[in-house]
PDB file of N, CA and C in Angstrom:
ATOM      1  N   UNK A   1       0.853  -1.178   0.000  1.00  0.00           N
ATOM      2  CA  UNK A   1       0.000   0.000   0.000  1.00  0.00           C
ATOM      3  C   UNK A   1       0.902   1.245   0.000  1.00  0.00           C
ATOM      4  N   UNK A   2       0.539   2.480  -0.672  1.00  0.00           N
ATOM      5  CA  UNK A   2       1.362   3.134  -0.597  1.00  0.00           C
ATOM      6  C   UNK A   2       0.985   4.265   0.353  1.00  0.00           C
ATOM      7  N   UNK A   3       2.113   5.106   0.527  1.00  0.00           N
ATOM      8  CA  UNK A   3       1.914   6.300   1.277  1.00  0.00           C
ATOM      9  C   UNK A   3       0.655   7.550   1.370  1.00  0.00           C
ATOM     10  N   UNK A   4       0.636   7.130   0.069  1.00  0.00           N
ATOM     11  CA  UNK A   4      -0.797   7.704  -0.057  1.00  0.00           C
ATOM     12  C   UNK A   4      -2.015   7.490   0.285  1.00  0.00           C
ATOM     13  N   UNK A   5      -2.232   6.022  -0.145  1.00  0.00           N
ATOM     14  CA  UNK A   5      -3.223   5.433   0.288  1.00  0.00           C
ATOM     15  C   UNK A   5      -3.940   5.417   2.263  1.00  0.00           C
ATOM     16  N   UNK A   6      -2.531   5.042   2.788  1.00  0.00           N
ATOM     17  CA  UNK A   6      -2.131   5.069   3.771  1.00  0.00           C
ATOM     18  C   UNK A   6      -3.021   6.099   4.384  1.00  0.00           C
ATOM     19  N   UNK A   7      -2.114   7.199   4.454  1.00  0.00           N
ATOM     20  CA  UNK A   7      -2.588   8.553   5.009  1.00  0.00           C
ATOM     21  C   UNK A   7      -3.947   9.034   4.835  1.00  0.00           C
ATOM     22  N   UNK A   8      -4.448   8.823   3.644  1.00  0.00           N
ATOM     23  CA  UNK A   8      -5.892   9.076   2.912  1.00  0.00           C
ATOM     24  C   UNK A   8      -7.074   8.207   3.973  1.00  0.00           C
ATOM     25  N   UNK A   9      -6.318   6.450   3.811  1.00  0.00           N
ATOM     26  CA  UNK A   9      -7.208   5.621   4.926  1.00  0.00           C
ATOM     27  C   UNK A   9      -7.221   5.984   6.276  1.00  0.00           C
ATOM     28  N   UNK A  10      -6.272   6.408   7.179  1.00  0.00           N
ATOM     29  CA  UNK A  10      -5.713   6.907   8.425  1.00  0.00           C
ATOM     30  C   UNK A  10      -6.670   8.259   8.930  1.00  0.00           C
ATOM     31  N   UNK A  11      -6.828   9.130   7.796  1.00  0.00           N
ATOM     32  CA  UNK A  11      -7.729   9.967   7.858  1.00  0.00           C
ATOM     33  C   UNK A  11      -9.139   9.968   7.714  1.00  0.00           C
ATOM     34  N   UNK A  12      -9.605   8.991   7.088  1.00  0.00           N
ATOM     35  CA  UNK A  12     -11.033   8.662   6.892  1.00  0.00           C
ATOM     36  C   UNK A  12     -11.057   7.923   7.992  1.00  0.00           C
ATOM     37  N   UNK A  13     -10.578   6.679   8.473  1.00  0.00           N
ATOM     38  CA  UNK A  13     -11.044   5.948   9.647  1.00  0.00           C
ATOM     39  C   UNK A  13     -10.615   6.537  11.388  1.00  0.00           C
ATOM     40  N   UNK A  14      -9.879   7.463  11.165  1.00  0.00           N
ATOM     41  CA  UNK A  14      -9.601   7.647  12.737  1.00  0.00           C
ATOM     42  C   UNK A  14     -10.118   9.590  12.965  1.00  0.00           C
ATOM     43  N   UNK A  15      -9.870   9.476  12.060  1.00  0.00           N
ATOM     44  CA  UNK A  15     -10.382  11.397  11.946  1.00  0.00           C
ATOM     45  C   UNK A  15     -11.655  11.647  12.345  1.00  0.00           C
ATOM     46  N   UNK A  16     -12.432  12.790  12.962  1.00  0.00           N
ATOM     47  CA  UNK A  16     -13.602  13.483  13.219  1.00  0.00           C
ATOM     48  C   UNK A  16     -14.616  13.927  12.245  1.00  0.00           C
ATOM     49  N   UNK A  17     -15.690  13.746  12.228  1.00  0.00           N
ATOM     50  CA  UNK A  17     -16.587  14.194  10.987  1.00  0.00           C
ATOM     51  C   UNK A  17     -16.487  15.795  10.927  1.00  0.00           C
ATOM     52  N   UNK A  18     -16.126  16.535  10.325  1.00  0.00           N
ATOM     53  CA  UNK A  18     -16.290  17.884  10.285  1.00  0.00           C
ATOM     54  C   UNK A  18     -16.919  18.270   9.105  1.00  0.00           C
ATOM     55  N   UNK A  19     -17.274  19.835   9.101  1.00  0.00           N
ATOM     56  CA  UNK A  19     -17.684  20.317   7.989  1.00  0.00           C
ATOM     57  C   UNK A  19     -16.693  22.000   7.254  1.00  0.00           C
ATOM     58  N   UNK A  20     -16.584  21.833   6.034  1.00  0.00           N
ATOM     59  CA  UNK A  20     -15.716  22.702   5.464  1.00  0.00           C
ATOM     60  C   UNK A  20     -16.771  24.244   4.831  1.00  0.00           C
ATOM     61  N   UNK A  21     -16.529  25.107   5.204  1.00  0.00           N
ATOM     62  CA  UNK A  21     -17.362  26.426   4.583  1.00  0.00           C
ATOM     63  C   UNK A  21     -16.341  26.898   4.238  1.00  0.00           C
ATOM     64  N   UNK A  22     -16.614  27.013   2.595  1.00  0.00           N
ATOM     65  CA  UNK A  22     -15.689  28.035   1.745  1.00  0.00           C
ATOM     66  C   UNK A  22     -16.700  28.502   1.227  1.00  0.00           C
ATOM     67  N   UNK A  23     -16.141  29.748   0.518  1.00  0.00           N
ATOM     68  CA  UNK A  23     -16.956  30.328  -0.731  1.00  0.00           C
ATOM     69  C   UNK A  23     -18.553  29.984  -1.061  1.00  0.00           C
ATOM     70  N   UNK A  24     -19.408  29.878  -0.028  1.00  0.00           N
ATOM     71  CA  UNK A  24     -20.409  29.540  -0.017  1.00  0.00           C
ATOM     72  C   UNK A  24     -20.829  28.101  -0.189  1.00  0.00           C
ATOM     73  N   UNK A  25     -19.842  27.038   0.076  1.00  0.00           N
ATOM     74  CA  UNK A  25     -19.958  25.903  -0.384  1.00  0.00           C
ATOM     75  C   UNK A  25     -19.470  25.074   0.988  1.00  0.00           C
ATOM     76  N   UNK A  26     -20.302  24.024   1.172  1.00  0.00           N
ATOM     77  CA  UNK A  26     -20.005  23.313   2.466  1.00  0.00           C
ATOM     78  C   UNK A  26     -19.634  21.676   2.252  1.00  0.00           C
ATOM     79  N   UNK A  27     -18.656  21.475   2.850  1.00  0.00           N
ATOM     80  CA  UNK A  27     -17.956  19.884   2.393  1.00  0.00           C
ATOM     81  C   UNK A  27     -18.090  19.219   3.730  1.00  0.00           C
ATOM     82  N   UNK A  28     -18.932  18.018   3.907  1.00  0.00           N
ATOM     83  CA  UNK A  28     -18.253  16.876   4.951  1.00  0.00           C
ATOM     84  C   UNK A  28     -17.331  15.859   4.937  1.00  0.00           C
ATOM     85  N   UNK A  29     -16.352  15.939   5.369  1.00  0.00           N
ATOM     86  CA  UNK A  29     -15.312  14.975   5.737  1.00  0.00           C
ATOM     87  C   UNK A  29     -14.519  14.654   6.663  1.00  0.00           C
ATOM     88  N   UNK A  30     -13.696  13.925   7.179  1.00  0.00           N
ATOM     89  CA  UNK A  30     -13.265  13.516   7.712  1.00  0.00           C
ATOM     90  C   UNK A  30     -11.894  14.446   7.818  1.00  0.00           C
ATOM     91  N   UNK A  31     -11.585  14.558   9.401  1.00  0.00           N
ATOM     92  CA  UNK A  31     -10.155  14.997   9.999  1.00  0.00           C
ATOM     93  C   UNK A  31      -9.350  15.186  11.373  1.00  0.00           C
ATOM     94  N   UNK A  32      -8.412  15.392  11.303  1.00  0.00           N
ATOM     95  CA  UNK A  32      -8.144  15.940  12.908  1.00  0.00           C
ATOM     96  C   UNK A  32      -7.705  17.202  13.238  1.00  0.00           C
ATOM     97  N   UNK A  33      -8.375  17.522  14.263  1.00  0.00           N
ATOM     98  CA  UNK A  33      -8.970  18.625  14.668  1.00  0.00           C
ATOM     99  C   UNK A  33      -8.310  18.539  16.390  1.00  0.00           C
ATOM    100  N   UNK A  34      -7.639  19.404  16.817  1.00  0.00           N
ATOM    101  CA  UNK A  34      -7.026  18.978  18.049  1.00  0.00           C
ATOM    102  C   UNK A  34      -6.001  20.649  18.522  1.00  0.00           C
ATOM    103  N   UNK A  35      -6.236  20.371  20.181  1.00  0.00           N
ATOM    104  CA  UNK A  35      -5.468  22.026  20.397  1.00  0.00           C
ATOM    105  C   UNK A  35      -4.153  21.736  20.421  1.00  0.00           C
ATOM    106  N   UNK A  36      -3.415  23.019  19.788  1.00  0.00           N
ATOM    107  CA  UNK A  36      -2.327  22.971  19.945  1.00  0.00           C
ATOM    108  C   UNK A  36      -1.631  23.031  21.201  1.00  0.00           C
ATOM    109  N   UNK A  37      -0.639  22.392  21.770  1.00  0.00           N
ATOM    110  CA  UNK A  37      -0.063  22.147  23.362  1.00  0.00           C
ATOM    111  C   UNK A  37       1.042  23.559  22.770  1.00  0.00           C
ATOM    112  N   UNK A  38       1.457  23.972  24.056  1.00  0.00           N
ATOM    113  CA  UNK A  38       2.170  25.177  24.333  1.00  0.00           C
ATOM    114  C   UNK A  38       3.901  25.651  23.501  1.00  0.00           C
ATOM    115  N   UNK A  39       4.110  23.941  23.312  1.00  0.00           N
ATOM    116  CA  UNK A  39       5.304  23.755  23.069  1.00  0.00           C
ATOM    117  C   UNK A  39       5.397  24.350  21.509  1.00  0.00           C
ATOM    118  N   UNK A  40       4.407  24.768  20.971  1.00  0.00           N
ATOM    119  CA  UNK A  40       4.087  24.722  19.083  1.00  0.00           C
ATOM    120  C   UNK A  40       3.554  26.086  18.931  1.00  0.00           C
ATOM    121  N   UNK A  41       3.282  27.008  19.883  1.00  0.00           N
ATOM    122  CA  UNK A  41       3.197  28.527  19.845  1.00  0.00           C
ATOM    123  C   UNK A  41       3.584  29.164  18.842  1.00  0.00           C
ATOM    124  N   UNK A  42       4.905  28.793  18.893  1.00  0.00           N
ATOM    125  CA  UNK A  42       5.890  29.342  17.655  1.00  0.00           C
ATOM    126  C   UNK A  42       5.606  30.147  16.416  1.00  0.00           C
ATOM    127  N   UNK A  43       4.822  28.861  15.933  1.00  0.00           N
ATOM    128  CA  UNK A  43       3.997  28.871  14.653  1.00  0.00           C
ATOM    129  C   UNK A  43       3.537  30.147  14.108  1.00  0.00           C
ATOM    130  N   UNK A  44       2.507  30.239  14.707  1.00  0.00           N
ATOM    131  CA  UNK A  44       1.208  31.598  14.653  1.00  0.00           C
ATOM    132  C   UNK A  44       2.098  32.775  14.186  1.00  0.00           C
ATOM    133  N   UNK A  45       2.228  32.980  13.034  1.00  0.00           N
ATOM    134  CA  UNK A  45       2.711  34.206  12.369  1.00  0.00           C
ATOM    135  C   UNK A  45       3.863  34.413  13.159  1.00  0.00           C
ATOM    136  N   UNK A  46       4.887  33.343  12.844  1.00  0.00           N
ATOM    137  CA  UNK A  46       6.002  33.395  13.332  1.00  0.00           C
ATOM    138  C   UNK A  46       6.549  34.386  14.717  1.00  0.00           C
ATOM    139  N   UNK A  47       5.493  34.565  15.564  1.00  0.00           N
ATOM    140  CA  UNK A  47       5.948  35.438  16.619  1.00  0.00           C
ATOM    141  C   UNK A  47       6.053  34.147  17.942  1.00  0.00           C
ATOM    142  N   UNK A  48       7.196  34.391  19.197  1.00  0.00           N
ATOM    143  CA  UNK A  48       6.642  34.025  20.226  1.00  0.00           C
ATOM    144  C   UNK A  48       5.888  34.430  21.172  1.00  0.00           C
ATOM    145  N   UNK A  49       4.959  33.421  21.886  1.00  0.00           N
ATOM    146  CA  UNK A  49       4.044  34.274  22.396  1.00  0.00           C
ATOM    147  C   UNK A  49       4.330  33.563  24.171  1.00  0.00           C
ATOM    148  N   UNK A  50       4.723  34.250  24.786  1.00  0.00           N
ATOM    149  CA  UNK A  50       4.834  34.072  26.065  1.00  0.00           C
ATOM    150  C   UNK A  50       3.970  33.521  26.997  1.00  0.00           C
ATOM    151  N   UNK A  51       4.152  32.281  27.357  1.00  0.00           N
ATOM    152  CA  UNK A  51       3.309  31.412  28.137  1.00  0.00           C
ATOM    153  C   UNK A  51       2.085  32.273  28.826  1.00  0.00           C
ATOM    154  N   UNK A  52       0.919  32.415  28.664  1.00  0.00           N
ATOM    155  CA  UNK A  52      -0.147  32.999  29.767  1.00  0.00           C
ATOM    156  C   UNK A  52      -0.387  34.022  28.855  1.00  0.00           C
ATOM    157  N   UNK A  53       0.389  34.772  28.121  1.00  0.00           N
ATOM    158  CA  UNK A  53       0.082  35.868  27.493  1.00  0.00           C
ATOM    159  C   UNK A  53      -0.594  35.847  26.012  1.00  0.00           C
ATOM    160  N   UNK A  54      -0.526  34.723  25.197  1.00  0.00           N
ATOM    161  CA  UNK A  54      -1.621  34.557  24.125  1.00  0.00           C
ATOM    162  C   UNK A  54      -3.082  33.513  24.803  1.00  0.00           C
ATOM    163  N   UNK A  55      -3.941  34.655  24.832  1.00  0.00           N
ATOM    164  CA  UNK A  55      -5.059  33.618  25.572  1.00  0.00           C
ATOM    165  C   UNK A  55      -6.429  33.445  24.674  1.00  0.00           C
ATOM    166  N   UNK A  56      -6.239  33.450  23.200  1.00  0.00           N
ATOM    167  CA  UNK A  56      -6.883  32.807  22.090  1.00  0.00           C
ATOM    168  C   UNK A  56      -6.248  31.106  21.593  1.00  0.00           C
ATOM    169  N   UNK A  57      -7.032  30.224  22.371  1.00  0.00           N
ATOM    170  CA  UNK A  57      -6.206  28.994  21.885  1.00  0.00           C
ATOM    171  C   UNK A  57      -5.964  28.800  20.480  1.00  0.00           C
ATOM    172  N   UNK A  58      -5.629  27.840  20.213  1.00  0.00           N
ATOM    173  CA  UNK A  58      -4.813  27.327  18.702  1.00  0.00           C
ATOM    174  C   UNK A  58      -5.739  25.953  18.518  1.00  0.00           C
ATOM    175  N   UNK A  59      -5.569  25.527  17.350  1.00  0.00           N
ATOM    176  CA  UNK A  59      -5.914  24.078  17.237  1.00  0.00           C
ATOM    177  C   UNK A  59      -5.140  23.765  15.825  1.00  0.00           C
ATOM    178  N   UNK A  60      -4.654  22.513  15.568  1.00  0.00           N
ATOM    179  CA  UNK A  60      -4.102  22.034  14.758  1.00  0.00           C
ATOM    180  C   UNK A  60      -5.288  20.810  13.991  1.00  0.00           C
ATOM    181  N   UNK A  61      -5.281  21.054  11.966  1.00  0.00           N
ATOM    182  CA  UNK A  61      -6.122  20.812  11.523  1.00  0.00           C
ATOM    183  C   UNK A  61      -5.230  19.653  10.378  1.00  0.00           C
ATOM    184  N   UNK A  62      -5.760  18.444  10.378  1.00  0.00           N
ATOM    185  CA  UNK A  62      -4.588  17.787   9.317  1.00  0.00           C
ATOM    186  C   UNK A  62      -6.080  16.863   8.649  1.00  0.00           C
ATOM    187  N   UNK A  63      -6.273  16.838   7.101  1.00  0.00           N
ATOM    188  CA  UNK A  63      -6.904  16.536   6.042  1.00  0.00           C
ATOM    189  C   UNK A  63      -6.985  15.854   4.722  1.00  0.00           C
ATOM    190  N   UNK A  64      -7.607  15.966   4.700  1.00  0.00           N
ATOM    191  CA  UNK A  64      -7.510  14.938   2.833  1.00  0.00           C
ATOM    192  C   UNK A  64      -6.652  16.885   2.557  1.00  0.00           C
ATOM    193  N   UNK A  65      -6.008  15.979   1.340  1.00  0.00           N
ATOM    194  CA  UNK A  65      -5.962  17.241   0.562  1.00  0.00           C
ATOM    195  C   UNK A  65      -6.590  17.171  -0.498  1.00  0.00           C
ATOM    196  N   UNK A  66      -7.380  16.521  -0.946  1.00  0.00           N
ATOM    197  CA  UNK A  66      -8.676  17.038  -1.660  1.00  0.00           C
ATOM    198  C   UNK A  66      -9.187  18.072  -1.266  1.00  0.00           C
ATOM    199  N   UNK A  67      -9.239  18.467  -0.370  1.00  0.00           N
ATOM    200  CA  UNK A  67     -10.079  20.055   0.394  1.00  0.00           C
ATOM    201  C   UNK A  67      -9.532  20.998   1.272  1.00  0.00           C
ATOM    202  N   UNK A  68      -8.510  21.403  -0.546  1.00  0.00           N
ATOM    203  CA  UNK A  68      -7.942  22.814   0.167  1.00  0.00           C
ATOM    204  C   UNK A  68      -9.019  23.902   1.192  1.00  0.00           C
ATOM    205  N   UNK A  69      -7.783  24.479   1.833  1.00  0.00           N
ATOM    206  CA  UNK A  69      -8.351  25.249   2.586  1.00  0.00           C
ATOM    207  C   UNK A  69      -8.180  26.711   2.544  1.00  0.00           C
ATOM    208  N   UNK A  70      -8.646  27.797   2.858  1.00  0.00           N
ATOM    209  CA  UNK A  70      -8.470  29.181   2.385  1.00  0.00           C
ATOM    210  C   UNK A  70      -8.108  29.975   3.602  1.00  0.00           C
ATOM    211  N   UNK A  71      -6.971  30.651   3.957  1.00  0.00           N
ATOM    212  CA  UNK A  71      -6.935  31.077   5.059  1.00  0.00           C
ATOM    213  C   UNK A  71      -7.940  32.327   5.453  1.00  0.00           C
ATOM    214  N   UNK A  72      -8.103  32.625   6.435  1.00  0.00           N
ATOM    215  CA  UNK A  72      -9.102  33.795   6.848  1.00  0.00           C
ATOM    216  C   UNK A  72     -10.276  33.593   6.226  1.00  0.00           C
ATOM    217  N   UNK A  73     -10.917  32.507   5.529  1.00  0.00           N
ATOM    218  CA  UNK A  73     -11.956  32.002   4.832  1.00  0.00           C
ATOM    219  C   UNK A  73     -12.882  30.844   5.174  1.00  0.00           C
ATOM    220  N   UNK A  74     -12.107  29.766   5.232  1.00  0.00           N
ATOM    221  CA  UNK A  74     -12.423  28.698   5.291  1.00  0.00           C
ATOM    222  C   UNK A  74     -13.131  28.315   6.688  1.00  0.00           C
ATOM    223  N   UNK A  75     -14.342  27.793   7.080  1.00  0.00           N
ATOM    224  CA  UNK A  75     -14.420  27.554   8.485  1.00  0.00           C
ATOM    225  C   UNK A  75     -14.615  26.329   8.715  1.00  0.00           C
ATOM    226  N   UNK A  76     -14.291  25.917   9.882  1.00  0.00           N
ATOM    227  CA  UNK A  76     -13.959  24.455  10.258  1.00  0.00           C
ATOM    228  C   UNK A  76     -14.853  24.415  11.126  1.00  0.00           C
ATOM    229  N   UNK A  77     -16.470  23.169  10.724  1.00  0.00           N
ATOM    230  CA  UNK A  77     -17.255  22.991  12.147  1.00  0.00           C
ATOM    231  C   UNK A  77     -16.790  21.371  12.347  1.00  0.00           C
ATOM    232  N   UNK A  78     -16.514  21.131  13.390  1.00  0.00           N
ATOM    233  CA  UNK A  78     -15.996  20.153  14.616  1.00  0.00           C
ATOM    234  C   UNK A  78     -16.531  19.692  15.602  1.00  0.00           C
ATOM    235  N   UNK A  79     -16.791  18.673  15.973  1.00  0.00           N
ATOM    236  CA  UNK A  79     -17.533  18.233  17.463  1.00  0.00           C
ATOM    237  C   UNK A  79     -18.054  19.595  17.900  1.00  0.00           C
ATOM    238  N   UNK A  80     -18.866  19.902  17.518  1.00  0.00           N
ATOM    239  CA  UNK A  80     -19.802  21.256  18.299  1.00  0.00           C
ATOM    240  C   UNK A  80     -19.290  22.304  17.935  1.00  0.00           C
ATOM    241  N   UNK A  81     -17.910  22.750  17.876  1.00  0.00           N
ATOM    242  CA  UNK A  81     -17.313  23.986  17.946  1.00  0.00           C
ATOM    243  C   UNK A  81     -16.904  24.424  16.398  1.00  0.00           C
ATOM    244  N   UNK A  82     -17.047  26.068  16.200  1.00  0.00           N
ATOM    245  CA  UNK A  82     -16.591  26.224  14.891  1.00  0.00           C
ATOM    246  C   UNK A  82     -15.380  26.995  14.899  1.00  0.00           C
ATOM    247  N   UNK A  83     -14.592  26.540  13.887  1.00  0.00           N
ATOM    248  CA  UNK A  83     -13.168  27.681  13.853  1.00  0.00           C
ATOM    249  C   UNK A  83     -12.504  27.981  12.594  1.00  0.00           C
ATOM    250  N   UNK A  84     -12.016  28.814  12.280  1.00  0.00           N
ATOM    251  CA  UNK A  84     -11.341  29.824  11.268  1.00  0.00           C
ATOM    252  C   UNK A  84      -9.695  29.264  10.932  1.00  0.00           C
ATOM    253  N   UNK A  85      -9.459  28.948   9.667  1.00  0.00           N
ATOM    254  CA  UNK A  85      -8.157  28.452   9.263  1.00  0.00           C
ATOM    255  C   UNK A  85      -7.791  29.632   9.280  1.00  0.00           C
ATOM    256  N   UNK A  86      -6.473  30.224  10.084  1.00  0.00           N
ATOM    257  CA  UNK A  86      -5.134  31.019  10.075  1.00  0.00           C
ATOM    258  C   UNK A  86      -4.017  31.189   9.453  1.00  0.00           C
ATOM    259  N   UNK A  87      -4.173  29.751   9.328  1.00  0.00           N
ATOM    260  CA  UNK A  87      -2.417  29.324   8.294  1.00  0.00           C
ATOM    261  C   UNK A  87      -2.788  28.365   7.827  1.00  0.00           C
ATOM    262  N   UNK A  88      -2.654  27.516   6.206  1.00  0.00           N
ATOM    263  CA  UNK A  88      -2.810  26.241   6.022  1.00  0.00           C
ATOM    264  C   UNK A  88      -1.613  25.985   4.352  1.00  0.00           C
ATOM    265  N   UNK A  89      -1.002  25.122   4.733  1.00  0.00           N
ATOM    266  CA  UNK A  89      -0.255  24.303   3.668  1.00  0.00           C
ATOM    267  C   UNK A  89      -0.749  23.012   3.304  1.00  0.00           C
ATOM    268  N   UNK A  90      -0.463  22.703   2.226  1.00  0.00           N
ATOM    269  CA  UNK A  90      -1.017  21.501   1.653  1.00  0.00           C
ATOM    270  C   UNK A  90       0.715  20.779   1.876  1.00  0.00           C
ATOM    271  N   UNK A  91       0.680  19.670   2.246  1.00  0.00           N
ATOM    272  CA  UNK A  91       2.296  18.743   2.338  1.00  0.00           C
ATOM    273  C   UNK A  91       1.854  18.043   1.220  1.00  0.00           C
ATOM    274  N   UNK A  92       3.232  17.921   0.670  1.00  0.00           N
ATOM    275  CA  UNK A  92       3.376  17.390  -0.371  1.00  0.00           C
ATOM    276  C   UNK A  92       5.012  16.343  -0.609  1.00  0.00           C
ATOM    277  N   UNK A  93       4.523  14.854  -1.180  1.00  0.00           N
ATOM    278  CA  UNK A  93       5.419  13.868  -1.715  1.00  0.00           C
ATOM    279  C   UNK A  93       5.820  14.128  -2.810  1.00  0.00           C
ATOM    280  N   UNK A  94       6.768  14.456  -3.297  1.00  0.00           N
ATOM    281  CA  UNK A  94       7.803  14.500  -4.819  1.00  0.00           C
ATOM    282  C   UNK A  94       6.572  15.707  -5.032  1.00  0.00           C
ATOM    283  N   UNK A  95       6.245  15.700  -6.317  1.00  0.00           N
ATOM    284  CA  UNK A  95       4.902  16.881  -6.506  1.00  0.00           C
ATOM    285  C   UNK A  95       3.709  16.265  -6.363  1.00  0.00           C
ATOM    286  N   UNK A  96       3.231  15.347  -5.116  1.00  0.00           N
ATOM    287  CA  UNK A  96       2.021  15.059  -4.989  1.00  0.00           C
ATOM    288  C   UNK A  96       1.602  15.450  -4.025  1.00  0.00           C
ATOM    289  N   UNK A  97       0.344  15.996  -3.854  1.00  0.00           N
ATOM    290  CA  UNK A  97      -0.419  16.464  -2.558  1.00  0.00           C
ATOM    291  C   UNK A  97      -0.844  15.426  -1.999  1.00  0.00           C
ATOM    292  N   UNK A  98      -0.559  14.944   0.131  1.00  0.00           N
ATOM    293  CA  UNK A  98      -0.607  14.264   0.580  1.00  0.00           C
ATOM    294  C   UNK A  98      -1.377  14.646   1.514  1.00  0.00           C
ATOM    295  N   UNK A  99      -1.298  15.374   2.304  1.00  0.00           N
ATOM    296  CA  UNK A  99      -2.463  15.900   2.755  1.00  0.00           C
ATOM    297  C   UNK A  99      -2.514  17.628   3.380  1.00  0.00           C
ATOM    298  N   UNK A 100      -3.558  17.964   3.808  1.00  0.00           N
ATOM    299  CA  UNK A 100      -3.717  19.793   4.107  1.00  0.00           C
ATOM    300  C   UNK A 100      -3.537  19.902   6.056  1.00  0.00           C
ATOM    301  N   UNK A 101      -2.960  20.779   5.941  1.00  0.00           N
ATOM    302  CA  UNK A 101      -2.292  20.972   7.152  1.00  0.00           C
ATOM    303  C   UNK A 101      -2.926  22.664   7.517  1.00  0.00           C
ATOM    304  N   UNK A 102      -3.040  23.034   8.785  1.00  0.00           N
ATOM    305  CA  UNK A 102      -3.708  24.084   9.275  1.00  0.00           C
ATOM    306  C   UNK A 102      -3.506  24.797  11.121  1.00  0.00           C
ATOM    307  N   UNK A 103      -3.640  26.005  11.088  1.00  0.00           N
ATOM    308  CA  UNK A 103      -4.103  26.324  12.419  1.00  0.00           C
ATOM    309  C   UNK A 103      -5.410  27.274  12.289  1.00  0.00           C
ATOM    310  N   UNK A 104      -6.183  26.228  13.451  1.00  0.00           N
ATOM    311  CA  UNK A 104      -6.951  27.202  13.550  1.00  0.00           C
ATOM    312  C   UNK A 104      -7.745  28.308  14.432  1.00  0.00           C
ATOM    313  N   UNK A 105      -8.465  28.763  14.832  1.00  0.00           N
ATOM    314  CA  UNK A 105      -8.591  29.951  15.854  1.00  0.00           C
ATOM    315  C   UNK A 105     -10.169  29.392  15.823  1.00  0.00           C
ATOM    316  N   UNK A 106     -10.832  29.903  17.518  1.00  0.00           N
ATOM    317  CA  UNK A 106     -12.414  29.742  17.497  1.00  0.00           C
ATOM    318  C   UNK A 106     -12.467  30.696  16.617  1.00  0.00           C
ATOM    319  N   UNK A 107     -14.175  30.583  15.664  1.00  0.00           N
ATOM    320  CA  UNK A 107     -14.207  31.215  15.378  1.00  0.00           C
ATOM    321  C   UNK A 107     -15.498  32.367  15.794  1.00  0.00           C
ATOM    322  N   UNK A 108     -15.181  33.331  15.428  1.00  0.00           N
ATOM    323  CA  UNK A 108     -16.100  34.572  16.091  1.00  0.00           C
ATOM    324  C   UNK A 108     -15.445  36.405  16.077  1.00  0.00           C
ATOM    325  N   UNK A 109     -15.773  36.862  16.899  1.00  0.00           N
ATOM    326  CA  UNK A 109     -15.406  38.166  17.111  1.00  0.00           C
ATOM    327  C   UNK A 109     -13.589  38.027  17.021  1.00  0.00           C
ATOM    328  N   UNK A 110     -13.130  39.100  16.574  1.00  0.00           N
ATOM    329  CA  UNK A 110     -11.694  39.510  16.838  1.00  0.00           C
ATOM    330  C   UNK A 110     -11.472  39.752  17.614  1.00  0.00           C
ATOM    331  N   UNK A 111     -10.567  39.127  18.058  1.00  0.00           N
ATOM    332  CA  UNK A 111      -9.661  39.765  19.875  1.00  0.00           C
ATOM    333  C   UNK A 111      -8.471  39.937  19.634  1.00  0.00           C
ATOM    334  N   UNK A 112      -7.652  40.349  20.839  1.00  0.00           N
ATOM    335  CA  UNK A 112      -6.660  41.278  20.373  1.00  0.00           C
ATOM    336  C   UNK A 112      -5.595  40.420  20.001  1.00  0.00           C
ATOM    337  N   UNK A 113      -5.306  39.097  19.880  1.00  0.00           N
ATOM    338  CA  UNK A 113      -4.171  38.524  19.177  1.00  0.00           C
ATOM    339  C   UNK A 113      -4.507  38.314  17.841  1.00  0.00           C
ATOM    340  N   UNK A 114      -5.697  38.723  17.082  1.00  0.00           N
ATOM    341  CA  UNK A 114      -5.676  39.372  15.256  1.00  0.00           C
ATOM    342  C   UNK A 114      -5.253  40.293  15.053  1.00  0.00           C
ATOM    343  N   UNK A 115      -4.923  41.316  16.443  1.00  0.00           N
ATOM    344  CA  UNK A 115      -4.319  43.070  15.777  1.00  0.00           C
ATOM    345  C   UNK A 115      -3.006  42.864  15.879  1.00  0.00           C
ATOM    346  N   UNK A 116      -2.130  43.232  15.283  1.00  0.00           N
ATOM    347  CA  UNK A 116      -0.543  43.510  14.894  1.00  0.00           C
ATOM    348  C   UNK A 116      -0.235  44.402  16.478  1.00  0.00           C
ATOM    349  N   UNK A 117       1.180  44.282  16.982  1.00  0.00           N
ATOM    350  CA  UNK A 117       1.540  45.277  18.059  1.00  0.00           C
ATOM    351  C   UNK A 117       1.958  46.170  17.525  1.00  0.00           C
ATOM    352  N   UNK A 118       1.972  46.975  18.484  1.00  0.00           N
ATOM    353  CA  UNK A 118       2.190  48.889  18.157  1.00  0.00           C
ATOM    354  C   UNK A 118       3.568  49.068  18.159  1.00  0.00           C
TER     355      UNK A 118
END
């Protein structure tokens, strides 16, 4: 079986039912959906954010890549909760897309870790 296959099956059988809102268009499928632990801060628009002091959690989003994702667009509904892709890359084998990778934010009102510092 190959790597592909693999990952594709891995994601359909162990992943969360979610739903995808883009562009007026809504997709169900399968993924994982999970908060990011403290150690992976990093990430988020390459700034660090000092333990206690970013208090908008994170969640980490991994997918078919059949269903790109759009940043500041795309919304992710999940076991009850809905949230907003921030950052998302598609990973890729030699030039094949393997699967879509993401962070994401609840989604809702802006708080102050969307505004830039002064």
């Amino acid at each position: 079986m190959s790597i592909f296959n693999t990952v594709g099956e891995t994601i359909k059988k162990y992943g969360s039912r979610v739903t995808i809102s883009q562009n007026g268009d809504r997709v169900n499928t399968n993924a994982f959906v999970e908060p990011l632990r403290y150690r992976n801060r990093i990430y988020i628009g390459g700034q660090y954010h000092a333990l206690g002091q970013n208090r908008r959690p994170k969640y980490l989003y991994i997918g078919s890549a059949d269903h790109r994702l759009i940043e500041n667009k795309s919304v992710i509904e999940a076991q009850g909760s809905r949230y907003i892709v921030k950052r998302s890359e598609t990973y890729y084998i030699k030039d094949y897309p393997l699967y879509e990778w993401a962070i994401l934010t609840p989604f809702g009102d802006r708080t102050e870790d969307d505004y830039g510092s002064d």
